[in-house]
N, C-alpha and C. Protein backbone atom coordinates (compact mmCIF):
# COMPACT_ATOMS: atom_id res chain seq x y z
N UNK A 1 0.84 -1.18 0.00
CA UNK A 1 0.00 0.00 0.00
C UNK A 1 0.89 1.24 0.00
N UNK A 2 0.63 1.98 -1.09
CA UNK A 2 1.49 3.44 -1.21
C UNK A 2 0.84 4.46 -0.57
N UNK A 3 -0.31 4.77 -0.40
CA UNK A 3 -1.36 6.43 -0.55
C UNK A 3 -2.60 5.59 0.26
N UNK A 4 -3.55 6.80 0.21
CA UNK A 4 -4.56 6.73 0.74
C UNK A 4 -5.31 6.17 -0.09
N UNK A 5 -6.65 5.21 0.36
CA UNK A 5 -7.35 4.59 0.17
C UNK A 5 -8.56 5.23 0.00
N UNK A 6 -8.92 6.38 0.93
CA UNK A 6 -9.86 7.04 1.47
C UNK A 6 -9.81 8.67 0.39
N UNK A 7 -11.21 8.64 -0.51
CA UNK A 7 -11.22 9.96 -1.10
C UNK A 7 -11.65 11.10 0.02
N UNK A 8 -10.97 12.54 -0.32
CA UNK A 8 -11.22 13.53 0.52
C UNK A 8 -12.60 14.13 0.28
N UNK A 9 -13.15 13.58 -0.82
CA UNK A 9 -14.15 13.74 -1.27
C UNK A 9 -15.76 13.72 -0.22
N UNK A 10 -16.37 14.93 0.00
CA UNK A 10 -17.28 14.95 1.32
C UNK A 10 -16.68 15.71 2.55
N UNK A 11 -15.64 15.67 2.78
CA UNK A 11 -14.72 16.12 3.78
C UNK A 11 -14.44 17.42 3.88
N UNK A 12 -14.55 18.74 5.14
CA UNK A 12 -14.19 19.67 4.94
C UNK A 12 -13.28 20.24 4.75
N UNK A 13 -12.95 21.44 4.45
CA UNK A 13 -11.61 22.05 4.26
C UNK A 13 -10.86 21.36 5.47
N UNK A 14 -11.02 21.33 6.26
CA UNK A 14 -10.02 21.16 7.58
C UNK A 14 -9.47 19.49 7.73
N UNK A 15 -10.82 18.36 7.73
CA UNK A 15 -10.29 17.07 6.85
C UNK A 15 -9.45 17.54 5.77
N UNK A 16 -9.55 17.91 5.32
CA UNK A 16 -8.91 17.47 3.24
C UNK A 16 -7.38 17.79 3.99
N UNK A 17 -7.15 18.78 4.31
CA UNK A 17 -5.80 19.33 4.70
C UNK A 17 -5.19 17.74 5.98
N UNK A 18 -6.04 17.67 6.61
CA UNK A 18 -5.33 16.69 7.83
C UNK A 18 -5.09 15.66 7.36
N UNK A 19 -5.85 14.93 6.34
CA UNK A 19 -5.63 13.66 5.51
C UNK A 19 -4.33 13.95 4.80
N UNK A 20 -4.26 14.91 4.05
CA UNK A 20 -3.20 15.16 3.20
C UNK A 20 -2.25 15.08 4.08
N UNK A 21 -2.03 15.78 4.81
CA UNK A 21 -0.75 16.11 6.19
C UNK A 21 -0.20 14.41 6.96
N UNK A 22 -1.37 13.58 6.94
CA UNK A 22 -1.08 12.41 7.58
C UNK A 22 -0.62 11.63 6.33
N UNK A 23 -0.65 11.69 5.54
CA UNK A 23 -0.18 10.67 4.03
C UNK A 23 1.12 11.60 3.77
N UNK A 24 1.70 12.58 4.09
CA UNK A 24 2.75 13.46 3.73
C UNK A 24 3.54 13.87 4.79
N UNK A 25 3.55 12.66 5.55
CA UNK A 25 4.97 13.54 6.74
C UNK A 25 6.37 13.77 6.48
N UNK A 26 7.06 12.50 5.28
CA UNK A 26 8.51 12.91 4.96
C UNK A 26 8.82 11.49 5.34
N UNK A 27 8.79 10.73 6.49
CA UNK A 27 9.29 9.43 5.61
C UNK A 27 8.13 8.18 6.07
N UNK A 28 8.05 7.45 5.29
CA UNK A 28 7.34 6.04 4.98
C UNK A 28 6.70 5.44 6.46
N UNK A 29 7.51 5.09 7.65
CA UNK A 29 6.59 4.51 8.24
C UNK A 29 5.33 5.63 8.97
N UNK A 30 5.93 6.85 9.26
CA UNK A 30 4.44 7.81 9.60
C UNK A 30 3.75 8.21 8.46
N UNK A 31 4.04 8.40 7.60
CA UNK A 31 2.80 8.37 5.89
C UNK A 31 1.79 7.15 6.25
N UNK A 32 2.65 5.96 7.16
CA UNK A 32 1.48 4.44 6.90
C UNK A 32 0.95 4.40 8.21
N UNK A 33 1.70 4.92 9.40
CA UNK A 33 0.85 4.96 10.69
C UNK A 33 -0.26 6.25 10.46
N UNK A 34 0.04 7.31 10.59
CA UNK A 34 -1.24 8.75 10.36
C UNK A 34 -2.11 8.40 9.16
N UNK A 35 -1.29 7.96 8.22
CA UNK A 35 -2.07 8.16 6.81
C UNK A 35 -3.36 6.77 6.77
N UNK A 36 -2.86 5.92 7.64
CA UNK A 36 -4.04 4.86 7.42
C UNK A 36 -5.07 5.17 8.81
N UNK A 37 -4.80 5.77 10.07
CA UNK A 37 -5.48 6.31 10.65
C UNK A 37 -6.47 7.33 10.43
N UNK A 38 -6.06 7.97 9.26
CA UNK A 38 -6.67 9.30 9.26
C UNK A 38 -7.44 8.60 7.87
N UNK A 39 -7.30 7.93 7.29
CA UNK A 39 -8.23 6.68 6.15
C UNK A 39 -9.29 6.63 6.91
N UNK A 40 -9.18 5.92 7.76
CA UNK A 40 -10.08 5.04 8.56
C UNK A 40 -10.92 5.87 9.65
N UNK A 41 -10.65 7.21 10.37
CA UNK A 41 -11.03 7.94 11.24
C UNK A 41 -11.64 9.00 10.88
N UNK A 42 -10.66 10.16 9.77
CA UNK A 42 -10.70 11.21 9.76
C UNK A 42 -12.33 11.91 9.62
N UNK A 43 -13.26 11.01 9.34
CA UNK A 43 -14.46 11.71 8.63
C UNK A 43 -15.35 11.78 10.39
N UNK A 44 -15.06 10.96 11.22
CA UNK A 44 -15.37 10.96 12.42
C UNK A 44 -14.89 11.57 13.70
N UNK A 45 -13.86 12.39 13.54
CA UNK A 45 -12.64 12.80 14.78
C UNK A 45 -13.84 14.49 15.21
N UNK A 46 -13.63 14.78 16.09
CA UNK A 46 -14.77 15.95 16.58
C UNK A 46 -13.67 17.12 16.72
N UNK A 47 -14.20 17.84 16.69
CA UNK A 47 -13.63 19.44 16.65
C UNK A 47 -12.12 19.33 17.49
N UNK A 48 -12.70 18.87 18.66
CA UNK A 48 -11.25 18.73 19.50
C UNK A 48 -9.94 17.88 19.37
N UNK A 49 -10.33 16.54 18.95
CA UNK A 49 -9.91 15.67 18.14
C UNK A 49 -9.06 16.06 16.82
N UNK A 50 -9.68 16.94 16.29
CA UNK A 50 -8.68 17.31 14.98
C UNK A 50 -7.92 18.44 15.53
N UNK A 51 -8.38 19.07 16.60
CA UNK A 51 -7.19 19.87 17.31
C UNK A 51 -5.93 19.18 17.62
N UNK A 52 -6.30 18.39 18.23
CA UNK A 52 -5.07 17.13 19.00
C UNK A 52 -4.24 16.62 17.67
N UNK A 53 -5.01 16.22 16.83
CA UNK A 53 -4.35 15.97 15.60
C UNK A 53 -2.90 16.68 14.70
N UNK A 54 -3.66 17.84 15.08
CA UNK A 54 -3.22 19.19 14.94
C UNK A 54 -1.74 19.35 15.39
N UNK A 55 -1.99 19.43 17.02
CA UNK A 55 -0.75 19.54 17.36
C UNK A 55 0.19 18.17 17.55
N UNK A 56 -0.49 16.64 17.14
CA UNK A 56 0.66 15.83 16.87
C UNK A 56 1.49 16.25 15.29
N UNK A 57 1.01 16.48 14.52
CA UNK A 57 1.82 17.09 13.37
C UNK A 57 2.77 17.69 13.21
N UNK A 58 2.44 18.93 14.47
CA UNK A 58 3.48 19.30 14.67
C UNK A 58 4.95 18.60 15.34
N UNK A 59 4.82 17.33 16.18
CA UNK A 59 5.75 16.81 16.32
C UNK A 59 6.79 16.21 15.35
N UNK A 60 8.02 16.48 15.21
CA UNK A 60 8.90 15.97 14.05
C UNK A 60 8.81 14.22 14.27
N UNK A 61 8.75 13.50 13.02
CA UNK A 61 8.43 12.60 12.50
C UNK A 61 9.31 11.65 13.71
N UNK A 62 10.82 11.76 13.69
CA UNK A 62 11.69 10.55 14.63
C UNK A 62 11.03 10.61 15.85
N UNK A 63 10.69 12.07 16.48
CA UNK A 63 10.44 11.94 18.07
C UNK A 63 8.47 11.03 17.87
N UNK A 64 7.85 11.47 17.35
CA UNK A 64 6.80 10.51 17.05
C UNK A 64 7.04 9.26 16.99
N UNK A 65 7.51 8.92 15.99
CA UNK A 65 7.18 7.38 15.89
C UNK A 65 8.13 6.75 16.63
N UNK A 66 9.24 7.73 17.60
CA UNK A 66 9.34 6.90 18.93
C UNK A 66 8.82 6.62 19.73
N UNK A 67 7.90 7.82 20.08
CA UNK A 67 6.75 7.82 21.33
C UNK A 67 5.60 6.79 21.09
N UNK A 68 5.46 6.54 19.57
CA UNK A 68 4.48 5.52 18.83
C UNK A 68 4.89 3.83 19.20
N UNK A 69 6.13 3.94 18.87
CA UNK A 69 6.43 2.43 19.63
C UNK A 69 7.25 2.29 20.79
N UNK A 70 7.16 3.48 21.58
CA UNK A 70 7.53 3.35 23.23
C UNK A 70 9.01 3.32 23.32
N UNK A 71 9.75 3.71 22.30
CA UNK A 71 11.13 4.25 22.84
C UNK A 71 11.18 5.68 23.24
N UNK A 72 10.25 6.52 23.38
CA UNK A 72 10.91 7.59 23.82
C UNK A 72 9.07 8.54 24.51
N UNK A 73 8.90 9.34 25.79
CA UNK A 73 8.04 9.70 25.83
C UNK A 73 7.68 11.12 25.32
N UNK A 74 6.63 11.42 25.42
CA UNK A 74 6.17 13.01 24.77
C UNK A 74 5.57 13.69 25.52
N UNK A 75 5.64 15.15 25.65
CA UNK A 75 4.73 15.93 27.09
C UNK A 75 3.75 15.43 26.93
N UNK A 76 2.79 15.97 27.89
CA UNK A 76 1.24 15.14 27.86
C UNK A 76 0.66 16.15 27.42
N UNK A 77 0.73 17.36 26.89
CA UNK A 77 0.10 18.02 26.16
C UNK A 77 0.10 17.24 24.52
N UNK A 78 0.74 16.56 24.27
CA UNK A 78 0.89 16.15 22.79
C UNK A 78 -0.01 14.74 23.06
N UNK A 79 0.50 14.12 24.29
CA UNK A 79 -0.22 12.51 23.88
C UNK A 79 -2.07 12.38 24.63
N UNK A 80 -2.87 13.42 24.45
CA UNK A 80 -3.89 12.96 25.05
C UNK A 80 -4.86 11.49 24.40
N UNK A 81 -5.66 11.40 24.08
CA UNK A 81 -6.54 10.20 23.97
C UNK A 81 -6.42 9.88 22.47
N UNK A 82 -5.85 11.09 21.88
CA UNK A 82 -6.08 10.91 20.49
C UNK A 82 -5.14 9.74 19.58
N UNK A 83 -3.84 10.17 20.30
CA UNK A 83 -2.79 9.97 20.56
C UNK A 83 -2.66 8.44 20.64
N UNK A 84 -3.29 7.96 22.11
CA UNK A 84 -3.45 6.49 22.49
C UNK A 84 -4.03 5.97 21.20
N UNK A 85 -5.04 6.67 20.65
CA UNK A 85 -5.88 5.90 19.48
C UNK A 85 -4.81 5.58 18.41
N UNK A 86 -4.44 6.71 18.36
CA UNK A 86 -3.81 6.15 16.70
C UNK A 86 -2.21 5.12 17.37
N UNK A 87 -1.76 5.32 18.85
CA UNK A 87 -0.88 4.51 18.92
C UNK A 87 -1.64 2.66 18.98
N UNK A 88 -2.66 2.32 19.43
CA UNK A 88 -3.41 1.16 19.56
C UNK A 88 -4.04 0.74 18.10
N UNK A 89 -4.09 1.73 17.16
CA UNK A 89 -4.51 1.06 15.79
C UNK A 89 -3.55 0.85 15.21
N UNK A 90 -4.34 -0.48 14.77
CA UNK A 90 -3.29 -1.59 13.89
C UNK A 90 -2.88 -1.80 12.88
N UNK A 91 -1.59 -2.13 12.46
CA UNK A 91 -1.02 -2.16 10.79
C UNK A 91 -1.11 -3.52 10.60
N UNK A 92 -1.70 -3.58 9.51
CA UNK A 92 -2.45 -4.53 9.00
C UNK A 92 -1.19 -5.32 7.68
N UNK A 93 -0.32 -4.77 7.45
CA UNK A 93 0.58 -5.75 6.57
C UNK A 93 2.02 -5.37 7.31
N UNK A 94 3.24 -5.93 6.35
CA UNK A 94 4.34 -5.84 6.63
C UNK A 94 4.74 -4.43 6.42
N UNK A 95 4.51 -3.45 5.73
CA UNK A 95 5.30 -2.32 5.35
C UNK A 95 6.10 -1.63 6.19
N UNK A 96 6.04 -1.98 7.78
CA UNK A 96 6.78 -0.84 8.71
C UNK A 96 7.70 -2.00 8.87
C-alpha cells in the first residue's frame, strides 16, 4: 500500500488538509501509521480531536514514531486520547 485509500471527497476544508498532512509527513513509516489512521477515522474525529491531531503534526516525525512504539516519551500536552488511538490502531501488513 502506497497512498490513501480514502477519497477527501465529502470532507471539509479542515479534513482534506489533515488527511493530506497524515499521508505526507517525509518518511514512509508515519505516511502508513497517520495516513491509514486518518483513512479510517478522519471523517469521524470531533472538533477537539482534529485539534489534537493538529498539534501531533506538529511533532517531528523521529520523536513521534518513537513515542508511537515506546522508545521515547512526549509531554502530555501532545499525547492525550487521540494519541493512544492512533498509537493502539493496527497495521495490517508488513510495510513498517
Amino acid at each position: 500500500m502506497t497512498g490513501t485509500t480514502r477519497s477527501s471527497s465529502g470532507l471539509d476544508e479542515r479534513r482534506k488538509r489533515l488527511l493530506f498532512r497524515c499521508w505526507h509527513r517525509g518518511t514512509r513509516e508515519m505516511d502508513l501509521i497517520l495516513g491509514r489512521f486518518a483513512d479510517a477515522e478522519i471523517g469521524n474525529l470531533s472538533d477537539a480531536e482534529l485539534t489534537e491531531l493538529e498539534t501531533l503534526l506538529e511533532v517531528n516525525d523521529p520523536d513521534l514514531y518513537a513515542a508511537i512504539t515506546g522508545d521515547k516519551v512526549l509531554p502530555a500536552d501532545v499525547t492525550g486520547a487521540l494519541f493512544a488511538r492512533i498509537k493502539a490502531f493496527p497495521i495490517t501488513d508488513g510495510d513498517l
